[in-house]
PDB file of N, CA and C in Angstrom:
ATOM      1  N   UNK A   1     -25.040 -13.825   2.025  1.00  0.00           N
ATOM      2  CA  UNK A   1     -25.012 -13.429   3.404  1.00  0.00           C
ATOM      3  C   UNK A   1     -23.566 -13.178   3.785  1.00  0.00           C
ATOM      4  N   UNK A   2     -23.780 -12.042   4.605  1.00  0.00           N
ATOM      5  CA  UNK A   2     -22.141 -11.818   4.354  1.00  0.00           C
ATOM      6  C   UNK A   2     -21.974 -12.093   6.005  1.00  0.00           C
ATOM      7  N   UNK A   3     -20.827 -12.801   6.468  1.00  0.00           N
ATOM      8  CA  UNK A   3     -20.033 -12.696   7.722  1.00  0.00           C
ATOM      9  C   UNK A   3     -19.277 -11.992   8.487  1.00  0.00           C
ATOM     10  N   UNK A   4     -19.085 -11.676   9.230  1.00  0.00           N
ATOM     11  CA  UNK A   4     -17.636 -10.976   9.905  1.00  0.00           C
ATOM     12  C   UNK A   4     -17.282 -11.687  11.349  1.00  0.00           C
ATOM     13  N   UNK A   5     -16.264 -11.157  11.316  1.00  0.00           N
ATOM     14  CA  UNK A   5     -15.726 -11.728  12.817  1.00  0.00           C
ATOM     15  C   UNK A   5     -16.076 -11.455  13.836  1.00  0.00           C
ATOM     16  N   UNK A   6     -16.244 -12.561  15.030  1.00  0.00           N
ATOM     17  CA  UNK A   6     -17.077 -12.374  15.971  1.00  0.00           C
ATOM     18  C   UNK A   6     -18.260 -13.164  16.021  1.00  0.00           C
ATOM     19  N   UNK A   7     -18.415 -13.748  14.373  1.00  0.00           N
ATOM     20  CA  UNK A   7     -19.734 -14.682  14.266  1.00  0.00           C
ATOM     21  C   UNK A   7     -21.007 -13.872  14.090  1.00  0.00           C
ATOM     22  N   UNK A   8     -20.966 -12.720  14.341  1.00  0.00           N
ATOM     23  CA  UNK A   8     -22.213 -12.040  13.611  1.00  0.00           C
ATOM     24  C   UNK A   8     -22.481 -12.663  12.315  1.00  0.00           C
ATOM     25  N   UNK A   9     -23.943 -12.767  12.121  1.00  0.00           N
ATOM     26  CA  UNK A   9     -24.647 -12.591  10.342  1.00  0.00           C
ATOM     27  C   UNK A   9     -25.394 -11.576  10.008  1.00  0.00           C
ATOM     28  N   UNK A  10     -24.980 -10.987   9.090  1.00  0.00           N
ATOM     29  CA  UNK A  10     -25.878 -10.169   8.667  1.00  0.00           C
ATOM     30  C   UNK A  10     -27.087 -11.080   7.559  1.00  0.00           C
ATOM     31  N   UNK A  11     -28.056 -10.941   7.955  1.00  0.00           N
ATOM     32  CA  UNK A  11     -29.054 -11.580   7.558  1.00  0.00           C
ATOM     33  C   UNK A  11     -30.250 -10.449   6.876  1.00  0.00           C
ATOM     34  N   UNK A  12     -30.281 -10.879   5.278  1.00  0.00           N
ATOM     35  CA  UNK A  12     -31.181 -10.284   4.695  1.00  0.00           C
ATOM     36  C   UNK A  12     -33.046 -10.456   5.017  1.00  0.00           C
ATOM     37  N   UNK A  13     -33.440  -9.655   4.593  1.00  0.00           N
ATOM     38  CA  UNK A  13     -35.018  -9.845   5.029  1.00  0.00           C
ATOM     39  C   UNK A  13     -35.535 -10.528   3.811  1.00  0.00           C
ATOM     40  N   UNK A  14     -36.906 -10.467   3.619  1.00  0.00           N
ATOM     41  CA  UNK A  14     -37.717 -11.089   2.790  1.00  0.00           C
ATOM     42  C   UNK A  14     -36.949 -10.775   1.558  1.00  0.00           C
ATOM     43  N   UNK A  15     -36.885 -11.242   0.124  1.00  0.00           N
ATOM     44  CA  UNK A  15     -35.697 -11.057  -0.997  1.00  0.00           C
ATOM     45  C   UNK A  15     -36.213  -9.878  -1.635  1.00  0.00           C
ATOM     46  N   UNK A  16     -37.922  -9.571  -1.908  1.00  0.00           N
ATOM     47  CA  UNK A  16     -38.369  -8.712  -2.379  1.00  0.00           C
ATOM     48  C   UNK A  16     -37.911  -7.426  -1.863  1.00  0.00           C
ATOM     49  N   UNK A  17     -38.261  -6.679  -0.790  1.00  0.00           N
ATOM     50  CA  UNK A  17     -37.490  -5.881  -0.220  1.00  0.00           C
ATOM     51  C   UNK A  17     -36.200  -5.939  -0.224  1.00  0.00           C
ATOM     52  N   UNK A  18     -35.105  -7.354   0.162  1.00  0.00           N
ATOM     53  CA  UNK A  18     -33.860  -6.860   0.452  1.00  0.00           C
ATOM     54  C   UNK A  18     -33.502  -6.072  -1.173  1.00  0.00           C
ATOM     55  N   UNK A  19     -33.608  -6.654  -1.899  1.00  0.00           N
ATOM     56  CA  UNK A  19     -33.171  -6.195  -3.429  1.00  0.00           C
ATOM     57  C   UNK A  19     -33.370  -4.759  -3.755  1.00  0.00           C
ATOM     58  N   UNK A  20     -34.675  -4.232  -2.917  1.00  0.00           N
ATOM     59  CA  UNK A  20     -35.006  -2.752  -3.497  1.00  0.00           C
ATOM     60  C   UNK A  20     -33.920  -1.850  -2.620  1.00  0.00           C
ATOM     61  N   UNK A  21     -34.128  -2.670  -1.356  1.00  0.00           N
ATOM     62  CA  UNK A  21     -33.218  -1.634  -0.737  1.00  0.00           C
ATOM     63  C   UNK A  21     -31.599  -2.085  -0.593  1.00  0.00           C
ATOM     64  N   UNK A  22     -31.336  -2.922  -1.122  1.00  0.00           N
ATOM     65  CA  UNK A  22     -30.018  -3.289  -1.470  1.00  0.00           C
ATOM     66  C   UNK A  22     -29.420  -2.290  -2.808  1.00  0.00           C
ATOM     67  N   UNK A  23     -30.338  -2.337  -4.065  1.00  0.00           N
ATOM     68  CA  UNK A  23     -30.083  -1.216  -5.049  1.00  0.00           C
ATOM     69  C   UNK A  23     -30.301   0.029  -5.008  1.00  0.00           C
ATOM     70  N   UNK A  24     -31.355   0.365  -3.743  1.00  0.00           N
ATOM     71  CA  UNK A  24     -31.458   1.787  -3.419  1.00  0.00           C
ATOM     72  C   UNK A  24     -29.842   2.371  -2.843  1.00  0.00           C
ATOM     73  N   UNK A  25     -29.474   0.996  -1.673  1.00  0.00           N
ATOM     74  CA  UNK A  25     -28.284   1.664  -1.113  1.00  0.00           C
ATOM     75  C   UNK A  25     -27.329   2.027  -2.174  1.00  0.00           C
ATOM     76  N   UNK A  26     -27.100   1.115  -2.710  1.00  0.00           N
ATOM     77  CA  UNK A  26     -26.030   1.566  -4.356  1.00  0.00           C
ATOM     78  C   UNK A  26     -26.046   2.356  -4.824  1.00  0.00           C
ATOM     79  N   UNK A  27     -27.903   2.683  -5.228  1.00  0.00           N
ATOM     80  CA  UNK A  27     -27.863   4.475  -5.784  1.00  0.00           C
ATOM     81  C   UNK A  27     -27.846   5.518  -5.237  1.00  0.00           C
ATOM     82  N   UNK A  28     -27.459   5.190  -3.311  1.00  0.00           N
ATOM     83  CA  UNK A  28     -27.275   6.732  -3.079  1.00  0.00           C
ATOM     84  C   UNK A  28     -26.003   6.755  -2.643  1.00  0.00           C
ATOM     85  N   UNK A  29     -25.166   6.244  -2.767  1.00  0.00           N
ATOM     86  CA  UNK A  29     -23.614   6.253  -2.849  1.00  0.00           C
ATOM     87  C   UNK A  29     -23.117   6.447  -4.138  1.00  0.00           C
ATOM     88  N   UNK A  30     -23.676   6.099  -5.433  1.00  0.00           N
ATOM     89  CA  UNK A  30     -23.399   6.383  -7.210  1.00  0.00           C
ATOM     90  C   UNK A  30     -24.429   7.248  -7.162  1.00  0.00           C
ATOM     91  N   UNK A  31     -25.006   8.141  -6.728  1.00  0.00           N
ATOM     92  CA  UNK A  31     -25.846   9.225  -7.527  1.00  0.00           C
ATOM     93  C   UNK A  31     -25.785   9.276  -8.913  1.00  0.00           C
ATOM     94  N   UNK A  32     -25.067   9.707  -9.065  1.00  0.00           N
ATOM     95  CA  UNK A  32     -24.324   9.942 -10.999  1.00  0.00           C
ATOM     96  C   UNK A  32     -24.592   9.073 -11.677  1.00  0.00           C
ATOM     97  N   UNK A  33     -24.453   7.638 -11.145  1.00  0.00           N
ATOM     98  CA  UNK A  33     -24.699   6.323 -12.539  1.00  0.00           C
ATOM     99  C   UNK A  33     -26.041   5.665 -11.730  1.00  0.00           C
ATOM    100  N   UNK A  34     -26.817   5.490 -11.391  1.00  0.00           N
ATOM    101  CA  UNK A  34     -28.390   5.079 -11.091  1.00  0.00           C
ATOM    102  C   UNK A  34     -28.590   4.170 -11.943  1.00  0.00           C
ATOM    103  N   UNK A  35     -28.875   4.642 -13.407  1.00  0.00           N
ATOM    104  CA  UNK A  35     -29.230   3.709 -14.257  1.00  0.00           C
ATOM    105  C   UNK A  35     -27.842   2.314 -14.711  1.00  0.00           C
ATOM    106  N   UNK A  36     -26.622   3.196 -15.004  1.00  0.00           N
ATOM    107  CA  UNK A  36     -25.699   1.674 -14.723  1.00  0.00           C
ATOM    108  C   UNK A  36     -25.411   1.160 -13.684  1.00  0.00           C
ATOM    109  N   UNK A  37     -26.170   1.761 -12.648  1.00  0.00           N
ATOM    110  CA  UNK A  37     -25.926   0.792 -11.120  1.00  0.00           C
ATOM    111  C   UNK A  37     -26.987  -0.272 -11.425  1.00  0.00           C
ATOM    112  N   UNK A  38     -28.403  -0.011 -11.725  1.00  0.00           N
ATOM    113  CA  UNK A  38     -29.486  -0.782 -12.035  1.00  0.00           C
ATOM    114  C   UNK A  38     -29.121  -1.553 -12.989  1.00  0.00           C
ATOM    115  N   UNK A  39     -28.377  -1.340 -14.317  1.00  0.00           N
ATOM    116  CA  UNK A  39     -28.389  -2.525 -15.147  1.00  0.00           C
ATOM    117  C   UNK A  39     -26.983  -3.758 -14.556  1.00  0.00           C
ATOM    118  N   UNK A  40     -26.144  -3.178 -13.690  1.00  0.00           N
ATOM    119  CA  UNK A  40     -25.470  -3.954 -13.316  1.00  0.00           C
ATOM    120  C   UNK A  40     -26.102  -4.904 -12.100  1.00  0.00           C
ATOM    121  N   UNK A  41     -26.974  -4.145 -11.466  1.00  0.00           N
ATOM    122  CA  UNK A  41     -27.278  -4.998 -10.460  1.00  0.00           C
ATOM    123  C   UNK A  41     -27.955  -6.530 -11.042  1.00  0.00           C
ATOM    124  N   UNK A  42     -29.089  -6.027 -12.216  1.00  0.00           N
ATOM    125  CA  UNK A  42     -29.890  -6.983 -12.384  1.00  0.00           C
ATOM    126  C   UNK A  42     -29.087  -8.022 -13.991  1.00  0.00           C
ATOM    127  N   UNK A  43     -27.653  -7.052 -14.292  1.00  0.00           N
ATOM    128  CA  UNK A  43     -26.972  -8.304 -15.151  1.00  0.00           C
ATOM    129  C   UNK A  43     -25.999  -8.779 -14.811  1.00  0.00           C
ATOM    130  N   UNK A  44     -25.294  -8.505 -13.549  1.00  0.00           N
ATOM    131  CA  UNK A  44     -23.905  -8.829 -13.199  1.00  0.00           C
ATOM    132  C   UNK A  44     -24.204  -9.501 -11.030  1.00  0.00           C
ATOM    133  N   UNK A  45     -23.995 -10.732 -11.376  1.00  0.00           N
ATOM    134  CA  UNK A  45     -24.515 -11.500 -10.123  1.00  0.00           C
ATOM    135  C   UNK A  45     -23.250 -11.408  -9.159  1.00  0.00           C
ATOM    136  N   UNK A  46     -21.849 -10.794  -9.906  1.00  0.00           N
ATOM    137  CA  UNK A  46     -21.219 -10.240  -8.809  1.00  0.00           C
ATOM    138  C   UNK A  46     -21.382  -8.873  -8.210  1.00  0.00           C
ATOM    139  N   UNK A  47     -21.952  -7.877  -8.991  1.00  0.00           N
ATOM    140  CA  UNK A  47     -21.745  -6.845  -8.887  1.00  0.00           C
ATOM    141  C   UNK A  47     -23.490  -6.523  -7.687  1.00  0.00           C
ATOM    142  N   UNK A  48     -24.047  -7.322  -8.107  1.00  0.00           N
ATOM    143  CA  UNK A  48     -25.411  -7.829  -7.515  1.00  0.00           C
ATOM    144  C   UNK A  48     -24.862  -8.041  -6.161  1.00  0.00           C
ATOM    145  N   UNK A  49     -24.288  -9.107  -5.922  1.00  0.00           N
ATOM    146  CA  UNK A  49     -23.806  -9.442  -4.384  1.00  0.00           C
ATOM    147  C   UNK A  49     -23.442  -8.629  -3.806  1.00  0.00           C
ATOM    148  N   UNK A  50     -22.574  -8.005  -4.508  1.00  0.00           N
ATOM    149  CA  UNK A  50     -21.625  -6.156  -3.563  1.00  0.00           C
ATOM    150  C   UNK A  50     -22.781  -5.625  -3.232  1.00  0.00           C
ATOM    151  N   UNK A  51     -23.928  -4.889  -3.878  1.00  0.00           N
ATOM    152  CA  UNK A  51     -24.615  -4.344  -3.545  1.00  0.00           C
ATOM    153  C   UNK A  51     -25.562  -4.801  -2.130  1.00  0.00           C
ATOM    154  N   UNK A  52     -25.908  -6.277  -2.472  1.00  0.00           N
ATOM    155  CA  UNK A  52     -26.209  -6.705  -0.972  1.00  0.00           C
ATOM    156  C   UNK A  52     -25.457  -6.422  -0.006  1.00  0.00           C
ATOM    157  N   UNK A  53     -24.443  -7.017   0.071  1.00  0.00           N
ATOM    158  CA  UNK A  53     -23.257  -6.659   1.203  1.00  0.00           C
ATOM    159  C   UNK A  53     -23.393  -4.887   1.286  1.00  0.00           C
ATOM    160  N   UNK A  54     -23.280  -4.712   0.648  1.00  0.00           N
ATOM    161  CA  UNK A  54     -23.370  -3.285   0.679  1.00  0.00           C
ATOM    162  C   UNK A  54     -24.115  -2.365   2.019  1.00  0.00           C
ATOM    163  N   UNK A  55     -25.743  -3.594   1.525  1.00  0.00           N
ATOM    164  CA  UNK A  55     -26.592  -2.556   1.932  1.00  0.00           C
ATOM    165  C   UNK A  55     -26.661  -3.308   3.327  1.00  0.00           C
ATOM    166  N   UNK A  56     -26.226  -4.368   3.572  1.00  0.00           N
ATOM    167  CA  UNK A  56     -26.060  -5.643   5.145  1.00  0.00           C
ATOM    168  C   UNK A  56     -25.228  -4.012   5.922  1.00  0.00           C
ATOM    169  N   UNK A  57     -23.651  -3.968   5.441  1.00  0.00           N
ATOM    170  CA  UNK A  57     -22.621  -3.537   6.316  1.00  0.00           C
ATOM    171  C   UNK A  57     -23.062  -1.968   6.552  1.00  0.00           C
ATOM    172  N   UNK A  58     -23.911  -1.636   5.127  1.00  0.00           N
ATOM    173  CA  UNK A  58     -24.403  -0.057   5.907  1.00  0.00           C
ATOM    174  C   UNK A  58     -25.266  -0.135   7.065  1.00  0.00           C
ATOM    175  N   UNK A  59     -26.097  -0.766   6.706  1.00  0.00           N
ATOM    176  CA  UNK A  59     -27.324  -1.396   7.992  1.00  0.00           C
ATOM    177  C   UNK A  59     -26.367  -1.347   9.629  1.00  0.00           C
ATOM    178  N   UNK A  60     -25.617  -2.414   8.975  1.00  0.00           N
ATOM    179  CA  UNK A  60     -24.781  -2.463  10.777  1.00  0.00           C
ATOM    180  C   UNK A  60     -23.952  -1.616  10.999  1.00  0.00           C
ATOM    181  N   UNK A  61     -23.026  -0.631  10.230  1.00  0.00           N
ATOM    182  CA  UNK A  61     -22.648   0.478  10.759  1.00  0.00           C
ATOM    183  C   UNK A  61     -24.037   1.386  11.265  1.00  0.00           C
ATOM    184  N   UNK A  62     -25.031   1.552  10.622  1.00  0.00           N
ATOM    185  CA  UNK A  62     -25.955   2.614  11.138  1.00  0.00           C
ATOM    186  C   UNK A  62     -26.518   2.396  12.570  1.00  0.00           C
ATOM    187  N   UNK A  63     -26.307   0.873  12.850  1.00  0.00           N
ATOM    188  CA  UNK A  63     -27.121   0.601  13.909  1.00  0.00           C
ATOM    189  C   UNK A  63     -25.458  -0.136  15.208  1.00  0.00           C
ATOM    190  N   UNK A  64     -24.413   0.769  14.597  1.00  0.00           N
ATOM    191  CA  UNK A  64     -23.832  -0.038  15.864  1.00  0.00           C
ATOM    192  C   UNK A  64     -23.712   0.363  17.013  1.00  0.00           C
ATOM    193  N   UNK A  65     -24.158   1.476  17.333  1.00  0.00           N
ATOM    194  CA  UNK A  65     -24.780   2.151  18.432  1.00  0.00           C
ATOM    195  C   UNK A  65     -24.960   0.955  18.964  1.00  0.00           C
ATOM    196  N   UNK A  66     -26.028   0.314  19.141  1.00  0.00           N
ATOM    197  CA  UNK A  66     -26.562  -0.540  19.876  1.00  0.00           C
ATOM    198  C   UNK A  66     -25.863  -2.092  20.102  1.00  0.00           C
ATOM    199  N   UNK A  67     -24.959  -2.169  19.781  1.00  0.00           N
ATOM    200  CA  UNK A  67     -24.070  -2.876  20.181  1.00  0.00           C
ATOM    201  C   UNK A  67     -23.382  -2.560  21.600  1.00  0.00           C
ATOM    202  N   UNK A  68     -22.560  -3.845  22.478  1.00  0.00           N
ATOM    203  CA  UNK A  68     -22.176  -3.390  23.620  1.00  0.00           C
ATOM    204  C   UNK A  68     -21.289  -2.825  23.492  1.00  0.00           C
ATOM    205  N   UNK A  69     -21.192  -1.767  24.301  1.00  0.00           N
ATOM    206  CA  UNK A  69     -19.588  -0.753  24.520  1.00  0.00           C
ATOM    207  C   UNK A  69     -18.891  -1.624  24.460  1.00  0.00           C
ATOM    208  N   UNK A  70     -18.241  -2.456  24.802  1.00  0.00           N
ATOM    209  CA  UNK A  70     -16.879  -3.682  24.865  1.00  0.00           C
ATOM    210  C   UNK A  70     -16.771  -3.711  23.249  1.00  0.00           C
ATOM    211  N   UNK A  71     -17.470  -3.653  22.211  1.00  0.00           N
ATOM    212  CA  UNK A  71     -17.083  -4.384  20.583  1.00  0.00           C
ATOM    213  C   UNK A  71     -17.103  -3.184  20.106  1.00  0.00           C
ATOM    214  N   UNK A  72     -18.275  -2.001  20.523  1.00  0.00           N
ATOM    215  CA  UNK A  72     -18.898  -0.829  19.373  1.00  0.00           C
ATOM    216  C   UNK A  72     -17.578  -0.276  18.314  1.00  0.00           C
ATOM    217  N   UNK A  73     -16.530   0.068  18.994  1.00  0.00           N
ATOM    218  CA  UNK A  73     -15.408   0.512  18.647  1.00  0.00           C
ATOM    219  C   UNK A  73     -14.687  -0.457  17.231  1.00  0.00           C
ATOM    220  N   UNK A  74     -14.911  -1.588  17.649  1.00  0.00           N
ATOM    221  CA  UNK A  74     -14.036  -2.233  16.760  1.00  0.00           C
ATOM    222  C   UNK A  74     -15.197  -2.608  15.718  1.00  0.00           C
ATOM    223  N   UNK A  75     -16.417  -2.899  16.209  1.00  0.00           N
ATOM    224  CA  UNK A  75     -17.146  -3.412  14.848  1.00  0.00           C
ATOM    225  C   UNK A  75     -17.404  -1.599  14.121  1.00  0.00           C
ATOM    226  N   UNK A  76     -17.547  -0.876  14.334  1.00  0.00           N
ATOM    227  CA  UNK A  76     -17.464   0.508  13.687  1.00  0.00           C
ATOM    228  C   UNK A  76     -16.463   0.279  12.720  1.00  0.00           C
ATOM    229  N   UNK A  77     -15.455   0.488  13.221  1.00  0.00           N
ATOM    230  CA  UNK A  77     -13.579  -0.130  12.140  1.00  0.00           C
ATOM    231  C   UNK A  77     -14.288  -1.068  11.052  1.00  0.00           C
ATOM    232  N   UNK A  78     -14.403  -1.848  11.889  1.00  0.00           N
ATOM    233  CA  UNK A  78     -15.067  -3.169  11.129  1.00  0.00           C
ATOM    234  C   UNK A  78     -15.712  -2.845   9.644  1.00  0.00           C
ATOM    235  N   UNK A  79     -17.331  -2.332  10.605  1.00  0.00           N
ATOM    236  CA  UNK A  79     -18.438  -2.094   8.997  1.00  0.00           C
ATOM    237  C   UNK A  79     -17.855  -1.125   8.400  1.00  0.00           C
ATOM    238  N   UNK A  80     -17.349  -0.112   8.625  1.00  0.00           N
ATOM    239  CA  UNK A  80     -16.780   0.986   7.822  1.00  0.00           C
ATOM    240  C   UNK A  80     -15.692   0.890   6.917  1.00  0.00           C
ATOM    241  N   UNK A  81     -15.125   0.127   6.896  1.00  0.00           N
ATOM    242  CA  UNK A  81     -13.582  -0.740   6.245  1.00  0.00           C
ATOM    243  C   UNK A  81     -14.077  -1.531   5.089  1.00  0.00           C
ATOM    244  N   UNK A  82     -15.504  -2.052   5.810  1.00  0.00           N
ATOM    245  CA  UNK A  82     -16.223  -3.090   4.512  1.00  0.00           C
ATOM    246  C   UNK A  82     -16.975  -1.980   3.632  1.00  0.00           C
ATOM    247  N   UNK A  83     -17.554  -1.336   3.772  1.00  0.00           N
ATOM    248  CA  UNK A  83     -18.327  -0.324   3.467  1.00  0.00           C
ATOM    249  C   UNK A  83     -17.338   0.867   2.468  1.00  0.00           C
ATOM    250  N   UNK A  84     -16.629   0.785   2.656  1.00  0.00           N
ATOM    251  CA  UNK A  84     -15.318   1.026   2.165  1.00  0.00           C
ATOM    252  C   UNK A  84     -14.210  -0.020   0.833  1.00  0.00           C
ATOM    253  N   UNK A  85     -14.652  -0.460   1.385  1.00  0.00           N
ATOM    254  CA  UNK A  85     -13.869  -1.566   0.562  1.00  0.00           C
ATOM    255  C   UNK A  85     -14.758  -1.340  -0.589  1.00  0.00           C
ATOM    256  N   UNK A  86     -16.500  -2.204  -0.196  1.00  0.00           N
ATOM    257  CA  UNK A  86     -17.105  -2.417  -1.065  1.00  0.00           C
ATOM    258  C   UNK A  86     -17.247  -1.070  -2.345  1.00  0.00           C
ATOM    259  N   UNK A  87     -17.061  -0.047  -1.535  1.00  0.00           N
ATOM    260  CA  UNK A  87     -17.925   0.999  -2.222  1.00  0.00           C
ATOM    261  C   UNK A  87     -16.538   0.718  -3.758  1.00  0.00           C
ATOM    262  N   UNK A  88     -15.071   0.777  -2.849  1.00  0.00           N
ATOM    263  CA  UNK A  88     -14.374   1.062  -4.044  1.00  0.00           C
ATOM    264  C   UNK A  88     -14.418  -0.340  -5.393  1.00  0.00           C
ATOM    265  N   UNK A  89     -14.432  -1.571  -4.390  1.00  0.00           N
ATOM    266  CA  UNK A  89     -14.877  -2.337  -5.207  1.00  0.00           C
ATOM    267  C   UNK A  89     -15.934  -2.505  -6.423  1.00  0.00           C
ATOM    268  N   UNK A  90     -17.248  -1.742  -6.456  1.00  0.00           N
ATOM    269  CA  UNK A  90     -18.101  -1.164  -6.955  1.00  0.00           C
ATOM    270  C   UNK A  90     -17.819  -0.161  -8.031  1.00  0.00           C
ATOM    271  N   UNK A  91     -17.100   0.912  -7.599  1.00  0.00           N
ATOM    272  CA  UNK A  91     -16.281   1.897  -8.502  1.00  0.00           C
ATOM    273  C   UNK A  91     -15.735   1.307  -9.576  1.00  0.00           C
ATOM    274  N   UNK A  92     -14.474   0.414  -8.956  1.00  0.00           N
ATOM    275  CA  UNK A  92     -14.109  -0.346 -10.139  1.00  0.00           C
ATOM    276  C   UNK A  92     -15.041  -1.135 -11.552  1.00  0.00           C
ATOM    277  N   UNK A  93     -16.184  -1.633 -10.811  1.00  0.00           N
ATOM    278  CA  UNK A  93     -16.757  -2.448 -11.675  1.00  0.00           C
ATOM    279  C   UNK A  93     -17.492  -1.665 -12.695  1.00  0.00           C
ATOM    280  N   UNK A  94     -18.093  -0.534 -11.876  1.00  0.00           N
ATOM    281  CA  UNK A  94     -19.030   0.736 -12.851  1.00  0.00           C
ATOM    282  C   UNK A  94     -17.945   1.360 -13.869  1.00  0.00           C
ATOM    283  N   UNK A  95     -17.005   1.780 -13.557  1.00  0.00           N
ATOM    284  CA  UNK A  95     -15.543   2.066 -13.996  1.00  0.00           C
ATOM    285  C   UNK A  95     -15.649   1.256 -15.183  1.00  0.00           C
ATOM    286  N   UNK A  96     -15.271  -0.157 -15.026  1.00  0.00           N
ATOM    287  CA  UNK A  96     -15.196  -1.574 -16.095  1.00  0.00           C
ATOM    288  C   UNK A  96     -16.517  -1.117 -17.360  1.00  0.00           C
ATOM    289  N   UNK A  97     -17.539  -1.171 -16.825  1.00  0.00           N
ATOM    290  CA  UNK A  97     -18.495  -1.193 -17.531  1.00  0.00           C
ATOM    291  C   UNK A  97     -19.178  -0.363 -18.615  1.00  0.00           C
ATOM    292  N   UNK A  98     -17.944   0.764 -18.338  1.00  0.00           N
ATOM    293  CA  UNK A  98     -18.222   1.538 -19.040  1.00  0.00           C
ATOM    294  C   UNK A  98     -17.058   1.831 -19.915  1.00  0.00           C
ATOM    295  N   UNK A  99     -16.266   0.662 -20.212  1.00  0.00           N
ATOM    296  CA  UNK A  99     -15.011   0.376 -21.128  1.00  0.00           C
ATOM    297  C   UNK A  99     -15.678  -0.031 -22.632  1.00  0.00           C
ATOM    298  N   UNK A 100     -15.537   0.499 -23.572  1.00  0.00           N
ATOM    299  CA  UNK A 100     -16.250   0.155 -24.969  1.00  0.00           C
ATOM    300  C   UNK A 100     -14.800  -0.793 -25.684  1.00  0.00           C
ATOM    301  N   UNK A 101     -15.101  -1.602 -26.080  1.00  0.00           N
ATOM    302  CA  UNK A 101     -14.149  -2.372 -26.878  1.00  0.00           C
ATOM    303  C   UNK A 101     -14.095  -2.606 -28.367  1.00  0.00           C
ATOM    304  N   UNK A 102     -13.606  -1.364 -28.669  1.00  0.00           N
ATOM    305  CA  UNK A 102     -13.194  -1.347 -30.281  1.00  0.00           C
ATOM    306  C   UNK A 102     -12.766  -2.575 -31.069  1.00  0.00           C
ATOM    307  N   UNK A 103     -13.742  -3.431 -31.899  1.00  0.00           N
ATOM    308  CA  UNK A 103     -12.463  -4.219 -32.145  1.00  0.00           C
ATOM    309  C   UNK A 103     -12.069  -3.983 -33.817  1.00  0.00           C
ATOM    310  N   UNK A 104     -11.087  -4.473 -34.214  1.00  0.00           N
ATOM    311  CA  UNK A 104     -10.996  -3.806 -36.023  1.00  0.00           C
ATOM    312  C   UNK A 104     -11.101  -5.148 -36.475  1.00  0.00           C
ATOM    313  N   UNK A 105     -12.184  -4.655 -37.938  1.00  0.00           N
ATOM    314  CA  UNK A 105     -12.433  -5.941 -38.578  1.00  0.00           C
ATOM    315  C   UNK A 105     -11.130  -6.918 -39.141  1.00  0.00           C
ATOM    316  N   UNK A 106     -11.050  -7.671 -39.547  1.00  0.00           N
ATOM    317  CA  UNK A 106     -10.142  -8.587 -39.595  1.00  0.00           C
ATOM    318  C   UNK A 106     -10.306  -8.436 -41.592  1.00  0.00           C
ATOM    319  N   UNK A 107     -11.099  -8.037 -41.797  1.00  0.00           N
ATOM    320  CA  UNK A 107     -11.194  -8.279 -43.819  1.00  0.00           C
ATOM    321  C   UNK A 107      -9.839  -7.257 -43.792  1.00  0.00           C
ATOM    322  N   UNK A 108      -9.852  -6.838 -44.863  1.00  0.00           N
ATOM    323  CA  UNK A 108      -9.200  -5.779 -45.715  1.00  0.00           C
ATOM    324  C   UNK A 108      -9.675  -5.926 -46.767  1.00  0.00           C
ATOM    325  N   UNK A 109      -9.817  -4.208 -47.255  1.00  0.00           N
ATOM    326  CA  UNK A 109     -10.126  -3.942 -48.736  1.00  0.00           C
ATOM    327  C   UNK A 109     -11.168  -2.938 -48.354  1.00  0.00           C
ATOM    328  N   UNK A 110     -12.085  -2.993 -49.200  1.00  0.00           N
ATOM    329  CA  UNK A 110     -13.419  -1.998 -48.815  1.00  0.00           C
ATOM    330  C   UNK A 110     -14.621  -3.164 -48.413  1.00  0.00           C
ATOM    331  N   UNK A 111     -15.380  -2.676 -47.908  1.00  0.00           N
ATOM    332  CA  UNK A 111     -16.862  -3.178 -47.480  1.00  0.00           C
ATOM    333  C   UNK A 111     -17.345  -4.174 -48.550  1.00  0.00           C
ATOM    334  N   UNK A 112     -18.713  -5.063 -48.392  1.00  0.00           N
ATOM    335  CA  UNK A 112     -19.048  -5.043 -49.817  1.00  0.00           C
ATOM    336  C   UNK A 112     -20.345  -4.282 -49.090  1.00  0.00           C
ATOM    337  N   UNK A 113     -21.325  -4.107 -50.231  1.00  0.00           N
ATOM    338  CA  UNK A 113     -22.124  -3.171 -50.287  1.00  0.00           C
ATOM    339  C   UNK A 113     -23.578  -3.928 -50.241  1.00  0.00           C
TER     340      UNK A 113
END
């Protein structure tokens, strides 16, 4: 559950849903990687959390309309900064994940067979 200032919560719904539409939000910001957004979501419990947050701070930017004129302005800044953040945060990790790590065997000589 993610916080912000001011004491708002963004509060997820039932887990079944939040998850679909927590990884939906992921895949329509990564179009291009879908399937390594999906295997990260369901093997990487950080990369999992971003995506929640993700899909919390899009939620409340979409709906800050309805917030009072006195905050709208600043929580806009607000979700959009997180929404922002997260997305690049995310980048990075899809980025990471798709690093292959060569390593060289440690023998010398030839194989055995």
């Amino acid at each position: 559950m993610a916080q912000f200032s001011g004491g708002e919560e963004m509060v997820s719904g039932e887990s079944g849903s939040t998850y679909l539409s927590a990884i939906e939000t992921a895949e329509t910001y990564f179009p291009e990687q879908k399937r390594l957004v999906q295997r990260l979501f369901y093997a990487n419990e950080a990369f999992h959390s971003m995506c929640e947050d993700l899909a919390a701070a899009a939620q409340a930017l979409a709906h800050v309309e309805r917030l009072p004129e006195t905050v709208r302005e600043a929580r806009r800044l607000e979700y959009a900064g997180l929404v922002d953040a997260l997305l690049k945060e995310m980048g990075e990790a899809i980025a990471q994940s798709k690093i292959v790590v060569l390593r060289r065997s440690t023998q010398t000589g030839p194989k055995p067979l």
